[in-house]
C-alpha atoms as a PDB file:
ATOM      1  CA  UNK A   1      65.193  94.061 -64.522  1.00  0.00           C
ATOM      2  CA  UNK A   2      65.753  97.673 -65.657  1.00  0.00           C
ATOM      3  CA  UNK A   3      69.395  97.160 -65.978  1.00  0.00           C
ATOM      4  CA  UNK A   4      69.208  94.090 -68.257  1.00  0.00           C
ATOM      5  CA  UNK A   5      66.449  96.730 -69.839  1.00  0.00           C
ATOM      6  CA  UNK A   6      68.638  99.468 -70.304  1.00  0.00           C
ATOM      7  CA  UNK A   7      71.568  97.407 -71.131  1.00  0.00           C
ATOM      8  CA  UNK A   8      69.028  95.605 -74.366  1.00  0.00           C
ATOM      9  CA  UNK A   9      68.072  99.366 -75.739  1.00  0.00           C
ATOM     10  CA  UNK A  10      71.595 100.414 -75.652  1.00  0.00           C
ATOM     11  CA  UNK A  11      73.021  97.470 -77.366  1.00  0.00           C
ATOM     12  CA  UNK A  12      70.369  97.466 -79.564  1.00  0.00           C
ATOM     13  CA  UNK A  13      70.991 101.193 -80.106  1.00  0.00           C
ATOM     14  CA  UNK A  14      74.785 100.834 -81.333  1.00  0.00           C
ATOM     15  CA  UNK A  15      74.107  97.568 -83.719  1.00  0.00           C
ATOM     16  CA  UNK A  16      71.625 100.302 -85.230  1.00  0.00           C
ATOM     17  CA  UNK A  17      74.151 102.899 -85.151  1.00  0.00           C
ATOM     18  CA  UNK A  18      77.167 100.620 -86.230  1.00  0.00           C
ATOM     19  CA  UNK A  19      74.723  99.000 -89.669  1.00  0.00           C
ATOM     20  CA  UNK A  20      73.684 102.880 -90.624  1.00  0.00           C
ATOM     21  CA  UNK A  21      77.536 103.593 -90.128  1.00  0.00           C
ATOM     22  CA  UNK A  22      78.209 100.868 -92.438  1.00  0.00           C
ATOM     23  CA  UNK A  23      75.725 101.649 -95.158  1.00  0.00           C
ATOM     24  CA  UNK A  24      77.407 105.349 -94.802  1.00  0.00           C
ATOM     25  CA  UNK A  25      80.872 104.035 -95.279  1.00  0.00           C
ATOM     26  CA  UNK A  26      79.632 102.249 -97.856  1.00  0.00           C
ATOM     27  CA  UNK A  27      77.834 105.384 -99.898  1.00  0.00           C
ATOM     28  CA  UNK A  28      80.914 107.200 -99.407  1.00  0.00           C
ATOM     29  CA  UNK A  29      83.201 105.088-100.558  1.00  0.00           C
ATOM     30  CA  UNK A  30      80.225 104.873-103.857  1.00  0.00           C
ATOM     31  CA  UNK A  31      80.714 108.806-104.206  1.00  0.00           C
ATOM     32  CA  UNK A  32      84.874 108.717-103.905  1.00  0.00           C
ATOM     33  CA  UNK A  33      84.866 106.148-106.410  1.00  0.00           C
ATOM     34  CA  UNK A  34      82.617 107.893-109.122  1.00  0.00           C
ATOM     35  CA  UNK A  35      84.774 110.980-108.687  1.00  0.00           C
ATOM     36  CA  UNK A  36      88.218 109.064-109.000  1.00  0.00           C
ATOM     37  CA  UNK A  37      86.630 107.297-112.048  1.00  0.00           C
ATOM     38  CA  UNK A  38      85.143 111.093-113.194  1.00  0.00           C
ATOM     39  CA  UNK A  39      81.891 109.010-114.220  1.00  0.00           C
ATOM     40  CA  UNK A  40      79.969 112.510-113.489  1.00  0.00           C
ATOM     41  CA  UNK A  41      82.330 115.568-112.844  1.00  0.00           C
ATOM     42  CA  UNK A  42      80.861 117.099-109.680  1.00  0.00           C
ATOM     43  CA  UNK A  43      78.267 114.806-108.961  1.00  0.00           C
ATOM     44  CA  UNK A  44      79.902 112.753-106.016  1.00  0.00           C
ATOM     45  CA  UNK A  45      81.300 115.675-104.452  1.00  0.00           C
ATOM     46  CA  UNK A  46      77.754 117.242-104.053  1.00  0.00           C
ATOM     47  CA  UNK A  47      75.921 113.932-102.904  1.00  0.00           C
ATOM     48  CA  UNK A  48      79.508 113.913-100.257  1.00  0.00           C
ATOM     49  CA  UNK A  49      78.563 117.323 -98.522  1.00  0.00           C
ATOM     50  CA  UNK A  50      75.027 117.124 -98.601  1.00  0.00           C
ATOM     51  CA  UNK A  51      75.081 113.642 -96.474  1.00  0.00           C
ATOM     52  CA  UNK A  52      78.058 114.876 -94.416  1.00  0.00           C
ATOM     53  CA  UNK A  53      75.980 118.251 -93.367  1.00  0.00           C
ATOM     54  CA  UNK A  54      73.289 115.864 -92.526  1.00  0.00           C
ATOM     55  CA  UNK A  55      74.789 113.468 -90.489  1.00  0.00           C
ATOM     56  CA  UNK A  56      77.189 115.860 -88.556  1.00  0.00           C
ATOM     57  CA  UNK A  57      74.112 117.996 -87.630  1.00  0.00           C
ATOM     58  CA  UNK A  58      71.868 114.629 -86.668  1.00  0.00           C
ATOM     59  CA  UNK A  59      75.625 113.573 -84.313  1.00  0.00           C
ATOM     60  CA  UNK A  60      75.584 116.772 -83.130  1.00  0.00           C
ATOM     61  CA  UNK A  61      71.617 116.680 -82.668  1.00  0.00           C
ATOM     62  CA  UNK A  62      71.904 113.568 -80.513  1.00  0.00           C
ATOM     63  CA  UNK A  63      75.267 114.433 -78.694  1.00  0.00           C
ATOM     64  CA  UNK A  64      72.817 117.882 -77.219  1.00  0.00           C
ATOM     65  CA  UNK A  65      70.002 115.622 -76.263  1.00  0.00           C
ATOM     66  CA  UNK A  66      72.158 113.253 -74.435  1.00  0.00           C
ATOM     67  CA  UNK A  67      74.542 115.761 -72.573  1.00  0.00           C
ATOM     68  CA  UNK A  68      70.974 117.694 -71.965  1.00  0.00           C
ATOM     69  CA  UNK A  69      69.870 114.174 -70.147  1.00  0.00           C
ATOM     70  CA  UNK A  70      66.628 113.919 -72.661  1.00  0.00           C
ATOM     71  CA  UNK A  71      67.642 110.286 -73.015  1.00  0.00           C
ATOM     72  CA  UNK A  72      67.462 109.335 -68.893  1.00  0.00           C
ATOM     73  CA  UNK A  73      63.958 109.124 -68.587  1.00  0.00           C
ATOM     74  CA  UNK A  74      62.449 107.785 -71.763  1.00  0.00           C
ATOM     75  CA  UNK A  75      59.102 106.112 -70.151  1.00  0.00           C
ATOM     76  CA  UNK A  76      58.496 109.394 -67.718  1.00  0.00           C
ATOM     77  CA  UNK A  77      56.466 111.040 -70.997  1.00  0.00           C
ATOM     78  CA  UNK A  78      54.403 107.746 -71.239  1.00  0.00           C
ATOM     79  CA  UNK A  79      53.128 107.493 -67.964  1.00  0.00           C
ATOM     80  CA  UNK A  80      52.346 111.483 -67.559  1.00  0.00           C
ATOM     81  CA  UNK A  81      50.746 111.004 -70.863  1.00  0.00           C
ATOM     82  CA  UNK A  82      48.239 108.427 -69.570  1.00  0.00           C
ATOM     83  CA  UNK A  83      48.255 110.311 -66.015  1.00  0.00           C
ATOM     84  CA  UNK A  84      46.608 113.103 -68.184  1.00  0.00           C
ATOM     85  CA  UNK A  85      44.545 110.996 -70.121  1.00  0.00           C
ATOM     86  CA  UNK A  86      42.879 110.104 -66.645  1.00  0.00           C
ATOM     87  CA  UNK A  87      42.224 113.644 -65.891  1.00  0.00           C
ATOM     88  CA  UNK A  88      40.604 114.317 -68.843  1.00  0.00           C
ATOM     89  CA  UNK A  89      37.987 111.587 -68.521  1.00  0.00           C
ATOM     90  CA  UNK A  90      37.330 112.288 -65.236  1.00  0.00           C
ATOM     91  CA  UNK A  91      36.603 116.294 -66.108  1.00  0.00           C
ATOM     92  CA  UNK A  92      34.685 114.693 -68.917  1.00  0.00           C
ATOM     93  CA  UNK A  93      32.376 112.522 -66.649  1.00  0.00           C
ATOM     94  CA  UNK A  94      32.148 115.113 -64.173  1.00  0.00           C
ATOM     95  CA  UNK A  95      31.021 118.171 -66.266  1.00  0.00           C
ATOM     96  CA  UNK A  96      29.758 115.912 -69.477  1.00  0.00           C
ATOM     97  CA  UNK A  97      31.925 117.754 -72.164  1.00  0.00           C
ATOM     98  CA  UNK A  98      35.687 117.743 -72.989  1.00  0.00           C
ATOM     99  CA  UNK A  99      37.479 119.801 -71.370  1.00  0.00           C
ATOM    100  CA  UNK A 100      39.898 122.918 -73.118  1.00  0.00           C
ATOM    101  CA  UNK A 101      43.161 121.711 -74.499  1.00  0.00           C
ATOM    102  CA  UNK A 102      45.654 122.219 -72.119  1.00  0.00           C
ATOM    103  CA  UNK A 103      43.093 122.222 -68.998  1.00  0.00           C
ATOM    104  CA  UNK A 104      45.100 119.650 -67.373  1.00  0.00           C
ATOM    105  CA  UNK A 105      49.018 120.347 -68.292  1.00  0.00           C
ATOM    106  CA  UNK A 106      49.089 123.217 -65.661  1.00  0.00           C
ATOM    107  CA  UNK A 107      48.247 120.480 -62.732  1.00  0.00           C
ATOM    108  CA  UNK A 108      50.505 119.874 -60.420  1.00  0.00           C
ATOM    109  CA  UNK A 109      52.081 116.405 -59.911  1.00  0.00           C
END
């Protein structure tokens, strides 16, 4: 079951990746064609750098995170999330106030 659950979020991942690709291609190919035509002298070569610095540094963004492994355990944060959740009521029942941010997060698991 998690296979066939990994294997749906990472094709679903690259036909999300591959459409954004294509509506990039497709800007691009906007901005080389309204310099070419020199509709607006300098106007296509600015919108071309701005969305180039912002998708190499998202690429390079995402390339960290997955040699850094933050994408192997994506339902770990859910579960210690509601794991924490549990602690707080519990304090909350027991001494009949919320407890201090953070009261919990030091706990060992």
């Amino acid at each position: 079951m998690k296979d066939r659950k990994q294997t749906a979020v990472i094709v679903l991942s690259t036909v999300v990746v591959l459409m954004a690709a294509g509506g990039f291609a497709y800007k691009m190919a906007e901005f080389a064609e309204t310099i070419l035509k020199d509709d607006l002298h300098g106007f296509g070569i600015s919108a071309i750098v701005t969305y180039l610095i912002g998708m190499f540094a998202l690429l390079f963004l995402n390339v960290w995170a997955f040699l850094r492994g933050y994408f192997r355990d994506l339902e770990g944060p859910k579960y210690r999330m509601l794991e924490m959740e549990e602690d707080y009521e519990q304090i909350e029942r027991a001494t009949g106030r919320a407890p201090k941010v953070g009261a919990v997060a030091g706990k060992e698991r």
